[in-house]
C-alpha atoms as a PDB file:
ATOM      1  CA  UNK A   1       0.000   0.000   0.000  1.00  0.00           C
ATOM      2  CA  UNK A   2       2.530   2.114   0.753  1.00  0.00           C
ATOM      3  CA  UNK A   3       4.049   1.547  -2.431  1.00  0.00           C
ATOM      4  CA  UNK A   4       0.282   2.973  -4.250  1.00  0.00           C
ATOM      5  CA  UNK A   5      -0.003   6.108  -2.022  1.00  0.00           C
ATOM      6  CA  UNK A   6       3.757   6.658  -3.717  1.00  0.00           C
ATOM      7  CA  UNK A   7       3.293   6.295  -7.304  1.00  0.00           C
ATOM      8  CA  UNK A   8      -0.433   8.391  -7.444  1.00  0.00           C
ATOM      9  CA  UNK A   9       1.512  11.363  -5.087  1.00  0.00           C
ATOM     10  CA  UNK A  10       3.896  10.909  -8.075  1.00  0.00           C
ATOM     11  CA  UNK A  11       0.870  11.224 -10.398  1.00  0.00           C
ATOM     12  CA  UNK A  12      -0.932  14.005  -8.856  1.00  0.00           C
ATOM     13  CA  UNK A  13       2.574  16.048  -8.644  1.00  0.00           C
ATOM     14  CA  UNK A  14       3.553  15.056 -12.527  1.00  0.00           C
ATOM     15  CA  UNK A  15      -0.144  16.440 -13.271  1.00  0.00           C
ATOM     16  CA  UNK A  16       0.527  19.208 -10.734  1.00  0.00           C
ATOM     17  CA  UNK A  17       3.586  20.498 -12.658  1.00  0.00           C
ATOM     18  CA  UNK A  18       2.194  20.271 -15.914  1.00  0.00           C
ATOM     19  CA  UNK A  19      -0.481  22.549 -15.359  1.00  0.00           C
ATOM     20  CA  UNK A  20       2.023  25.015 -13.751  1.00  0.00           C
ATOM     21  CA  UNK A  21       4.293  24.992 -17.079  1.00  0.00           C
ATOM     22  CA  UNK A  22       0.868  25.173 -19.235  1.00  0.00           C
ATOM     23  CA  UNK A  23      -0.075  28.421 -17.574  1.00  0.00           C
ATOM     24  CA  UNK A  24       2.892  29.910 -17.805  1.00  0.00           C
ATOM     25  CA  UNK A  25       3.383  29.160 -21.098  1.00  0.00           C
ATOM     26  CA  UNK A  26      -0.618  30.774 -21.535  1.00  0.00           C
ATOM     27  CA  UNK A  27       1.076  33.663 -20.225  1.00  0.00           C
ATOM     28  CA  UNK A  28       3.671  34.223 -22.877  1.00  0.00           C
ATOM     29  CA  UNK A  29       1.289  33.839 -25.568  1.00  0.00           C
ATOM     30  CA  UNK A  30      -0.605  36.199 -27.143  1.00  0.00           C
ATOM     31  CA  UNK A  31      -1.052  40.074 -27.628  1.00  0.00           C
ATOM     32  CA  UNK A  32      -0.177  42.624 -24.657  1.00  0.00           C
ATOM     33  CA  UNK A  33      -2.727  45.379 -24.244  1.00  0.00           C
ATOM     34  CA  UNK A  34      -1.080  48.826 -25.705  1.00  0.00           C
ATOM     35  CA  UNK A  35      -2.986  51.830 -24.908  1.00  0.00           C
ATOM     36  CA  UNK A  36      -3.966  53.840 -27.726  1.00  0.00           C
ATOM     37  CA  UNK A  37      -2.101  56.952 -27.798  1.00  0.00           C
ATOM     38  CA  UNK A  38      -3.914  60.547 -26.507  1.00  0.00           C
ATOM     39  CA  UNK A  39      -6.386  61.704 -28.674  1.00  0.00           C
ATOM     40  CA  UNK A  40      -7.486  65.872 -29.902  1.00  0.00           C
ATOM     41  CA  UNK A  41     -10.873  66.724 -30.185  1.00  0.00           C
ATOM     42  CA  UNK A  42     -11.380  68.878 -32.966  1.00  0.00           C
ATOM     43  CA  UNK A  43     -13.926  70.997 -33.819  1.00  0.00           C
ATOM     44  CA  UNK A  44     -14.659  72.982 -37.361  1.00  0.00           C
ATOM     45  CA  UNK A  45     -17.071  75.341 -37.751  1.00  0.00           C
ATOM     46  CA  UNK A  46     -18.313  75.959 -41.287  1.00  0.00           C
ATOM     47  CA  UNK A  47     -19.950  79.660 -42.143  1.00  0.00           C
ATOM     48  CA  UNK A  48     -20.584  81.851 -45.176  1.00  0.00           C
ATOM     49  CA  UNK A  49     -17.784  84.086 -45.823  1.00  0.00           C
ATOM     50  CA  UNK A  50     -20.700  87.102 -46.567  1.00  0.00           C
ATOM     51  CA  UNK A  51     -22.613  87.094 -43.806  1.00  0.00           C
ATOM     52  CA  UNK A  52     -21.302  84.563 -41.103  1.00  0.00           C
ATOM     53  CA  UNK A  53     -23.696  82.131 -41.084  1.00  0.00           C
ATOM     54  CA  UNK A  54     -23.750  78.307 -40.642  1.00  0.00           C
ATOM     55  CA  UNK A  55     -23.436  76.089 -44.412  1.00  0.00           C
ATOM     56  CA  UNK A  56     -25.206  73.000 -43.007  1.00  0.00           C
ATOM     57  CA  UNK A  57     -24.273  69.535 -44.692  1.00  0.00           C
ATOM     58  CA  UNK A  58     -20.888  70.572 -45.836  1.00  0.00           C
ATOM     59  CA  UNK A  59     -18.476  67.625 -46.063  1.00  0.00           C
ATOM     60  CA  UNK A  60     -15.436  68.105 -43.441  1.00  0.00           C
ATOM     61  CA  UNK A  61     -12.627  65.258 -44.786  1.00  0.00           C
ATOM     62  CA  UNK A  62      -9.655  64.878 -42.303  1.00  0.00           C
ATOM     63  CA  UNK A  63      -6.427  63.258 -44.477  1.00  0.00           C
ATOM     64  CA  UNK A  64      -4.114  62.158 -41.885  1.00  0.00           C
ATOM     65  CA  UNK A  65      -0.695  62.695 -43.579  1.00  0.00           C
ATOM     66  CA  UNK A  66       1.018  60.041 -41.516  1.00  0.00           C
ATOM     67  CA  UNK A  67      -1.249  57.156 -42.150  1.00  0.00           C
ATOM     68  CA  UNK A  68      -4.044  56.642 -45.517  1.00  0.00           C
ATOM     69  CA  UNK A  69      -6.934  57.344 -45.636  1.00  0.00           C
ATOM     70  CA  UNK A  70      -9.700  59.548 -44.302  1.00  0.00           C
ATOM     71  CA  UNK A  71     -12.321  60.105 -42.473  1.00  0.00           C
ATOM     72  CA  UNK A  72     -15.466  62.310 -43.741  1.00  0.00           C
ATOM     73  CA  UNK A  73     -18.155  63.929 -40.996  1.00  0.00           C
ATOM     74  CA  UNK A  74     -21.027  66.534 -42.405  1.00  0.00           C
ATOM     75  CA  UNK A  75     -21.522  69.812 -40.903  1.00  0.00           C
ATOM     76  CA  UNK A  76     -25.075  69.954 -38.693  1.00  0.00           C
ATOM     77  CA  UNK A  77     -26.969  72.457 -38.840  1.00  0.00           C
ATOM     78  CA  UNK A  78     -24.929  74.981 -36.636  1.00  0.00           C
ATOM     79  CA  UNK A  79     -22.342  74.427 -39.506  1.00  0.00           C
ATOM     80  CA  UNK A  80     -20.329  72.304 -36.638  1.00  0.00           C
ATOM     81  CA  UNK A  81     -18.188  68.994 -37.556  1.00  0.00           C
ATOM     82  CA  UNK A  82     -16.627  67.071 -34.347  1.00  0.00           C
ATOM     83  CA  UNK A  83     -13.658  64.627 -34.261  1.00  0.00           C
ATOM     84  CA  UNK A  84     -12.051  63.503 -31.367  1.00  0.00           C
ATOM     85  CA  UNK A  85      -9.777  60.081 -32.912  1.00  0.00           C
ATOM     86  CA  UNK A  86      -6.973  61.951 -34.337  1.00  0.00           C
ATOM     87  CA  UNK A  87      -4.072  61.452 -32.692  1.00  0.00           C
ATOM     88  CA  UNK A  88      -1.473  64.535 -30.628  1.00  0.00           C
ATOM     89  CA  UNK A  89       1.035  65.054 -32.811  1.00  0.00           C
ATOM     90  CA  UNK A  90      -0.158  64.245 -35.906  1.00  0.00           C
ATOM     91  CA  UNK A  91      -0.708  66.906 -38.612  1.00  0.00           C
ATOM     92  CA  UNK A  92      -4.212  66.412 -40.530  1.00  0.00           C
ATOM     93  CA  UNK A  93      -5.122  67.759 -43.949  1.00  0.00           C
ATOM     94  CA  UNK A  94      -8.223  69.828 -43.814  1.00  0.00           C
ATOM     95  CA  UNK A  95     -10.732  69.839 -46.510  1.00  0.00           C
ATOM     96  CA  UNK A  96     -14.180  71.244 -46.698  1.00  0.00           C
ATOM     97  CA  UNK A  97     -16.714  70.566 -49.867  1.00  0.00           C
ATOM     98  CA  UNK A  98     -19.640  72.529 -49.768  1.00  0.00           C
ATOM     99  CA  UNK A  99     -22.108  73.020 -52.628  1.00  0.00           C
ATOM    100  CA  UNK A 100     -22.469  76.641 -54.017  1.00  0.00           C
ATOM    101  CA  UNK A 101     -18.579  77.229 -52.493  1.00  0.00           C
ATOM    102  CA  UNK A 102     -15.065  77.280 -52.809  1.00  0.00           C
ATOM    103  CA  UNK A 103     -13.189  74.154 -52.015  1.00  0.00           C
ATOM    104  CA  UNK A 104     -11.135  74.471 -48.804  1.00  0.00           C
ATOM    105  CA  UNK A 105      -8.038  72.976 -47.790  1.00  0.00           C
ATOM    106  CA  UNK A 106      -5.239  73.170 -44.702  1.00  0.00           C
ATOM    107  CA  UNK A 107      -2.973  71.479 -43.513  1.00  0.00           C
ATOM    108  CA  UNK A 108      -3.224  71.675 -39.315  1.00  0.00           C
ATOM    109  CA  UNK A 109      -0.233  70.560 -36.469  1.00  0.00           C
ATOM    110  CA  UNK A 110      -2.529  68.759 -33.591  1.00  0.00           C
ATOM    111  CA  UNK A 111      -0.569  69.838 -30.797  1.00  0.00           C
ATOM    112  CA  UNK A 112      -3.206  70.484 -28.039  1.00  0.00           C
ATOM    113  CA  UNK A 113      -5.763  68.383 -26.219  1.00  0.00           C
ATOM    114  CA  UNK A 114      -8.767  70.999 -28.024  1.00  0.00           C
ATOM    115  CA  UNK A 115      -8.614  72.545 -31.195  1.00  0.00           C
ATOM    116  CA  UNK A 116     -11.540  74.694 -32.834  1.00  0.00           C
ATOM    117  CA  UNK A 117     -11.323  76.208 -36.433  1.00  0.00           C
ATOM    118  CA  UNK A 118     -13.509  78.299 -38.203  1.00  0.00           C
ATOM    119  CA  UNK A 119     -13.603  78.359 -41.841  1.00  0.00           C
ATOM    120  CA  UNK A 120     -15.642  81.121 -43.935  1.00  0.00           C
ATOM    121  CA  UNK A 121     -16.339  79.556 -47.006  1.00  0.00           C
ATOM    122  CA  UNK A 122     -16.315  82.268 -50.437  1.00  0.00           C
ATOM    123  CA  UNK A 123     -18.447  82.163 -53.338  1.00  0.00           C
ATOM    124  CA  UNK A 124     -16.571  80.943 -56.760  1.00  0.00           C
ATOM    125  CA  UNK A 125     -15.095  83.653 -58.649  1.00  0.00           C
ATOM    126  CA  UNK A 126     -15.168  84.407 -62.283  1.00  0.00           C
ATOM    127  CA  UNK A 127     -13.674  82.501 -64.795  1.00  0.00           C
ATOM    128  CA  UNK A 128     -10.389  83.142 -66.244  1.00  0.00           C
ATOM    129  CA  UNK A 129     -11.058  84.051 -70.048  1.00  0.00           C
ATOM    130  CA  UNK A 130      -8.556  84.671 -72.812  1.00  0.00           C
ATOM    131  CA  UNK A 131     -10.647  87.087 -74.489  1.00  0.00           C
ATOM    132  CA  UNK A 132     -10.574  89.613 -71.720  1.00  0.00           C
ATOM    133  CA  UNK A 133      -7.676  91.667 -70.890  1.00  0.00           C
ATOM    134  CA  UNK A 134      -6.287  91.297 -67.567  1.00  0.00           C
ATOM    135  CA  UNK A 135      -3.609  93.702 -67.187  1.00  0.00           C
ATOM    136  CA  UNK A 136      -3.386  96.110 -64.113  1.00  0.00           C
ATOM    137  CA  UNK A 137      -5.056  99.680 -64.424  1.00  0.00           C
ATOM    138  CA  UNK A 138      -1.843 101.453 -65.186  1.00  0.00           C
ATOM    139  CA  UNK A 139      -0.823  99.150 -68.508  1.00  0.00           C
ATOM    140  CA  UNK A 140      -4.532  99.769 -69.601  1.00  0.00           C
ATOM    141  CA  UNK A 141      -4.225 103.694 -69.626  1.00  0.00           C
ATOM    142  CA  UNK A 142      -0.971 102.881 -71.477  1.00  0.00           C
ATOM    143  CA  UNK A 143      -2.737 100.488 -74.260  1.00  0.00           C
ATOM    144  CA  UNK A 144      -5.222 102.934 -74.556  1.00  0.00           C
ATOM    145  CA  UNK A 145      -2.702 106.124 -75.410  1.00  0.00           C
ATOM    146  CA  UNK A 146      -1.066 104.084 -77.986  1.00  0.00           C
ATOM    147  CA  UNK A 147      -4.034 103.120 -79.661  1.00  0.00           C
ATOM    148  CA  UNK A 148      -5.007 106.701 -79.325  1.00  0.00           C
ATOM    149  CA  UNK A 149      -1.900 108.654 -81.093  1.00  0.00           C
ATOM    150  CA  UNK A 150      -2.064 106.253 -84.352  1.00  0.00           C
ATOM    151  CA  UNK A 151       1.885 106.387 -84.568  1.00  0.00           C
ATOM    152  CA  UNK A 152       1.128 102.249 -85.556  1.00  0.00           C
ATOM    153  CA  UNK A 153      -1.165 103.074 -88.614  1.00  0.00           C
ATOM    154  CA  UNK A 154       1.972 104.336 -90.625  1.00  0.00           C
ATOM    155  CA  UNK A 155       2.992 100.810 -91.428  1.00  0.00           C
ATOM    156  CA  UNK A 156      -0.698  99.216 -92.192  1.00  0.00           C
ATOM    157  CA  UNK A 157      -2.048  99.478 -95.528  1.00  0.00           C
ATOM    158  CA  UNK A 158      -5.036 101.715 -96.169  1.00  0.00           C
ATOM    159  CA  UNK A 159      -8.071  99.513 -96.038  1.00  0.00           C
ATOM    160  CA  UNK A 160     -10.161 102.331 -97.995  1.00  0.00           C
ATOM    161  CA  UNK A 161      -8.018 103.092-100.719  1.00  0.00           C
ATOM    162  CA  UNK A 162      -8.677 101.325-103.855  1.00  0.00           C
ATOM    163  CA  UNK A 163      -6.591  98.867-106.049  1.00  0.00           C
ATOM    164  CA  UNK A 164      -4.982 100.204-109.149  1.00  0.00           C
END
């Protein structure tokens, strides 16, 4: 009997210490938690460069320069976007799409825990045409006296006089 109550102690401490090195071995598996990094909240504000008020809907589109791809909120109706995933330290590309306006872009460091920007979004201007002159004021008058004084109509053939 004596000789049983051995080998099973011998049993139960072989089973004993297998389960030990199988834990520890659970241990060293796997991932380690890692803390995301500290994060900005941003806020943009979208208004009407003519009269200051709120554009509602307008697309807000952060490019983070350091890693691709975006991420695209809409303006409510206070003409107010909020972010608050980006990163300290990183510097985002801001762009703002708005129907009826101006495309806007900037590029902004995130270097503090809050960050609020206001954007005034402008009307689009006039196309660039060939056909209209787009010299300063001063070059005009000049144009103008030179067309005035006729000294080029020596060299150009009268258009009225008749062929012999």
């Amino acid at each position: 009997m004596h000789r049983r109550t051995f080998v099973s102690s011998i049993v139960l401490l072989a089973i004993f210490g297998l389960s030990l090195g199988n834990l520890s071995a659970q241990e060293k598996r796997g991932r380690k938690y890692k803390a995301p990094p500290p994060t900005a909240k941003i806020e943009v504000t979208v208004l009407k460069d003519a009269n200051g008020k709120p554009i509602e809907n307008a697309a807000v589109v952060f490019h983070t320069l350091d890693d691709p791809g975006n991420m695209e909120l809409k303006s409510n109706e206070e003409g107010k976007a909020l972010i608050d995933v980006l990163p300290l330290g990183e510097t985002v590309r801001l762009q703002i799409i708005a129907r009826g306006y101006q495309t806007y872009g900037g590029d902004y460091k995130i270097d503090n825990n809050e960050l609020a920007i206001e954007v005034r979004m402008k009307r689009p201007g006039e196309q660039y045409s060939i056909y209209k002159s787009h010299a300063p004021e001063s070059q005009k008058d000049k144009q103008s006296t030179v067309q005035k004084t006729g000294d080029d109509d020596k060299d150009k053939p009268n258009r009225d006089a008749k062929p012999q």
